[in-house]
Protein backbone atom coordinates (compact mmCIF):
# COMPACT_ATOMS: atom_id res chain seq x y z
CA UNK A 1 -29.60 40.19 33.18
CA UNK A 2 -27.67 42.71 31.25
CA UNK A 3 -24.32 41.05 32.03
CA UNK A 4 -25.60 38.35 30.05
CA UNK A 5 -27.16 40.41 27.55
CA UNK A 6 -23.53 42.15 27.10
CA UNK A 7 -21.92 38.91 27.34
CA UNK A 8 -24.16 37.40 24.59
CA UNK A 9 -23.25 40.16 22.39
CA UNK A 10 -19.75 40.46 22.80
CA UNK A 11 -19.67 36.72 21.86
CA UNK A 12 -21.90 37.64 18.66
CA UNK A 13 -19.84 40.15 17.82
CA UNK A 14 -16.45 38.77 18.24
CA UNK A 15 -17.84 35.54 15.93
CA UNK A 16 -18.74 37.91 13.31
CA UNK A 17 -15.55 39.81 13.37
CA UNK A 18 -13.94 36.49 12.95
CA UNK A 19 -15.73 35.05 10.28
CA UNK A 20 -15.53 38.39 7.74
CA UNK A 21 -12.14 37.95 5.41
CA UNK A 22 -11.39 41.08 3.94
CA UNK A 23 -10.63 40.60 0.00
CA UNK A 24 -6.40 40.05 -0.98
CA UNK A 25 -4.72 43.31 -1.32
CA UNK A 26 -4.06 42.93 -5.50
CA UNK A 27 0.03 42.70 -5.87
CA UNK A 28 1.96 45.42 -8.20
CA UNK A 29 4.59 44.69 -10.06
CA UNK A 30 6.81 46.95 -11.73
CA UNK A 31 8.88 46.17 -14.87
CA UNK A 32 11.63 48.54 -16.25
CA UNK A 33 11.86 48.89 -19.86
CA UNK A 34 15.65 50.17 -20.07
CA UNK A 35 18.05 50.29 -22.63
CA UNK A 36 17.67 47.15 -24.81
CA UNK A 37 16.04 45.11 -21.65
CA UNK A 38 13.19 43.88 -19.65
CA UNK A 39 14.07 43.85 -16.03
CA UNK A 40 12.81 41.68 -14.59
CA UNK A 41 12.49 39.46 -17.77
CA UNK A 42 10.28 36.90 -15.96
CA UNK A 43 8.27 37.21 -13.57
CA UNK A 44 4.62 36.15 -11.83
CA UNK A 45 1.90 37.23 -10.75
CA UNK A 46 -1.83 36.49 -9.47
CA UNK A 47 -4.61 36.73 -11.29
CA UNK A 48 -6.67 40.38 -10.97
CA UNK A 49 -2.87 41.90 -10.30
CA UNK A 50 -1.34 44.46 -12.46
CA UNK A 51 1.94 45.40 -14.33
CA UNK A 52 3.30 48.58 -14.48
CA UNK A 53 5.81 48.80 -17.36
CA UNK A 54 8.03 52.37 -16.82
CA UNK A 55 10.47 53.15 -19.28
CA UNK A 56 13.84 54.62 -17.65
CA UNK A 57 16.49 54.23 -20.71
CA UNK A 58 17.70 56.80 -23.53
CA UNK A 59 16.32 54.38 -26.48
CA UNK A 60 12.79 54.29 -27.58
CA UNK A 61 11.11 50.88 -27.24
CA UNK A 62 7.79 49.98 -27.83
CA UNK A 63 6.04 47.02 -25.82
CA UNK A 64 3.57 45.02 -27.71
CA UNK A 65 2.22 41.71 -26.16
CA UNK A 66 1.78 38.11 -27.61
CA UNK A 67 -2.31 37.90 -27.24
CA UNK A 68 -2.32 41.54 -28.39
CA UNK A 69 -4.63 42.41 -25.39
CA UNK A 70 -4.10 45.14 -23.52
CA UNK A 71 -0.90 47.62 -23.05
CA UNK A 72 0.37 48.23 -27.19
CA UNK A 73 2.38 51.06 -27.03
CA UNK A 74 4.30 52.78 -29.55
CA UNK A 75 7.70 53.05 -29.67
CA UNK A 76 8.55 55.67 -26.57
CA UNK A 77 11.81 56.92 -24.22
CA UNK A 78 9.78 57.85 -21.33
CA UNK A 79 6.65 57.34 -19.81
CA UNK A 80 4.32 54.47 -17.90
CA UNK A 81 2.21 51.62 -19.25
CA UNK A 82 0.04 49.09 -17.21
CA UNK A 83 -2.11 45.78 -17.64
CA UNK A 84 -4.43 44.17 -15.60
CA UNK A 85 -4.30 40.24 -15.72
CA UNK A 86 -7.93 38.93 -15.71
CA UNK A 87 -7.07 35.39 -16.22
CA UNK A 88 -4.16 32.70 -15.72
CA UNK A 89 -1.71 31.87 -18.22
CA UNK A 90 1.64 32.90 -19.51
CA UNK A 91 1.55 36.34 -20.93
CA UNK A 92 4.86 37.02 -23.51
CA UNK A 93 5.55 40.77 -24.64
CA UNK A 94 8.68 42.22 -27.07
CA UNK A 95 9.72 45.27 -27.65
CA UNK A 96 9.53 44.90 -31.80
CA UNK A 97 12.61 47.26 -32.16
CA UNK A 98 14.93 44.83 -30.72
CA UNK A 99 13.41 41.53 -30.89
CA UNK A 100 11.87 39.73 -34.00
CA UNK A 101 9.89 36.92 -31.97
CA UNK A 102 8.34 36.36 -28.54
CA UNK A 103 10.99 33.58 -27.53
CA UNK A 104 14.06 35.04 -29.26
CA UNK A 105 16.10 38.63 -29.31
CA UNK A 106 17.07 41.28 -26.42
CA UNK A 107 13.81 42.66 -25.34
CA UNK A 108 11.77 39.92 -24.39
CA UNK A 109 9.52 39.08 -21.26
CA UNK A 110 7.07 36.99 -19.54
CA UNK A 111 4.82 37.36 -17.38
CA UNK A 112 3.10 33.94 -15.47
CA UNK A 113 -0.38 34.88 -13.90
CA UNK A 114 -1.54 32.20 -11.37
């Protein structure tokens, strides 16, 4: 009787382990706001994910985004910046010092959340 007791439970147990997913690991991505340039320029990620922007040049830049929600920072030489990306769509940011529009200039990005 208790070999099928333990057999019964090991079976219960094993279905349960299989059936819990653990949630997705959210994805990082890291853009580097260098001297007069995004890099990467484009890029994608899921939604929930976030962006790390870290500048790493000798120029200040500023990073101001399209929808105007989230990461505005003033213009800067050093120093870290992240979204989060709560829903899909395509996400354009500028640095205003060296671009005049979101599709035009030196400093431009995009950022495609899926």
């Amino acid at each position: 009787m208790n070999r099928r007791l333990a057999f019964v439970l090991a079976v219960v147990v094993g279905a349960c382990a299989k059936s819990s997913t653990a949630p997705a690991a959210a994805h990082a991505l890291t853009v580097s706001v260098r001297d007069n340039v995004f890099s990467p320029q484009v890029d994608s990620v899921s939604v929930g994910d976030t962006v790390t922007f870290l500048w790493q040049g000798t120029q200040a830049h500023d990073l101001v985004f399209q929808d105007t929600v989230g990461s505005v920072n003033a213009a800067q030489v050093s120093g870290s910046s992240k979204r989060g990306f709560t829903a899909m769509g395509i996400y354009r940011y500028r640095c205003t010092i060296h671009s005049t529009t979101f599709t035009s200039g030196t400093m431009i990005g995009t950022i495609a959340v899926y």
